[in-house]
Protein backbone atom coordinates (compact mmCIF):
# COMPACT_ATOMS: atom_id res chain seq x y z
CA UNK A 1 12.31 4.63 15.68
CA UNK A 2 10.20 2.59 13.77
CA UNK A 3 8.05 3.80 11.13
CA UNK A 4 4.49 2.04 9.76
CA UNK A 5 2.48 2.82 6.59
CA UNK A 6 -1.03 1.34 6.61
CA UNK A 7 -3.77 -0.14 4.27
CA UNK A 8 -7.24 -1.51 4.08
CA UNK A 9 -8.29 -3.82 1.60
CA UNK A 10 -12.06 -4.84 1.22
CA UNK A 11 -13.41 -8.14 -0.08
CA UNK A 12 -16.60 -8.18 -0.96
CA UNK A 13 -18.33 -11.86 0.55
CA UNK A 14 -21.67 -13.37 -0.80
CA UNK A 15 -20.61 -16.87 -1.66
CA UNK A 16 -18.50 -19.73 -1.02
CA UNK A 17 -15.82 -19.33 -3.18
CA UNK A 18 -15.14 -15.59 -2.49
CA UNK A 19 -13.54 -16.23 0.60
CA UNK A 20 -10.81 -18.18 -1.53
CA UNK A 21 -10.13 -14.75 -3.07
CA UNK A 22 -10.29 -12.87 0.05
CA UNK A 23 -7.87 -15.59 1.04
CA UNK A 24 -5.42 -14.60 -2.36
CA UNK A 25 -5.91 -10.80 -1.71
CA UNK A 26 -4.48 -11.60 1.74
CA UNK A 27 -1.41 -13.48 0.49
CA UNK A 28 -0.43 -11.17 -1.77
CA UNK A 29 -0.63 -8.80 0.50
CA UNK A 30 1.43 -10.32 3.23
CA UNK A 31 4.02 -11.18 0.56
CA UNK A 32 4.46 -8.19 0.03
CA UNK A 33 5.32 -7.46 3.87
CA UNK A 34 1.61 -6.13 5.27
CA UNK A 35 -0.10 -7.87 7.96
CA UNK A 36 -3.30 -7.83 8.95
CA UNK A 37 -4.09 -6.00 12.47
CA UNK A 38 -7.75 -5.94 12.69
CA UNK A 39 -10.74 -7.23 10.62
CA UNK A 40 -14.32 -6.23 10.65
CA UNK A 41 -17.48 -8.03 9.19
CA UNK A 42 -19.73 -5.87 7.61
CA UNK A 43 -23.36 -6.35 5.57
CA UNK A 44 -21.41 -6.76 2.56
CA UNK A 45 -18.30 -8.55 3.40
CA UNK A 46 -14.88 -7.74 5.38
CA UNK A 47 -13.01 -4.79 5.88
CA UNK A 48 -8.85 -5.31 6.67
CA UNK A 49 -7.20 -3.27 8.01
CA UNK A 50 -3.17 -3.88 7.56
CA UNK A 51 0.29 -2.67 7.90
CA UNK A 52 3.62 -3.19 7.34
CA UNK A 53 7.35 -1.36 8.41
CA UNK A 54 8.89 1.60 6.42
CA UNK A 55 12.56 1.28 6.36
CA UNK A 56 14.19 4.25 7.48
CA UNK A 57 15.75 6.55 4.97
CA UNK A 58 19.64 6.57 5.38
CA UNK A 59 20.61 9.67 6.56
CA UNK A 60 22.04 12.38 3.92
CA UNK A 61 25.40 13.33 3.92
CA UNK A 62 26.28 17.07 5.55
CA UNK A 63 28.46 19.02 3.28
């Protein structure tokens, strides 16, 4: 069964050149195996929310 953690990163937006590090925050992010599944605009900028896959634990040896 597959497992998901989850995430939200917000970027504050007033100008121009913030959405370039919105755009970097996101990156790094879905390097690092999140992805984005909803977005919402706000008065002060955007809210992501994101996830990404937990690999299952192996299973632990009986004794």
């Amino acid at each position: 069964m597959k497992r998901f953690e989850y995430d939200i990163l917000f970027c504050k937006v007033k100008k121009q050149k913030d959405y370039e590090e919105m755009r970097h925050a996101l990156n790094e992010r879905g390097a690092e195996g999140w992805e984005v599944i909803s977005a919402e605009a706000g008065d002060y900028g955007y809210t992501a929310f994101l996830k990404r896959e937990v690999a299952d634990r192996p299973a632990e040896a009986v004794t």
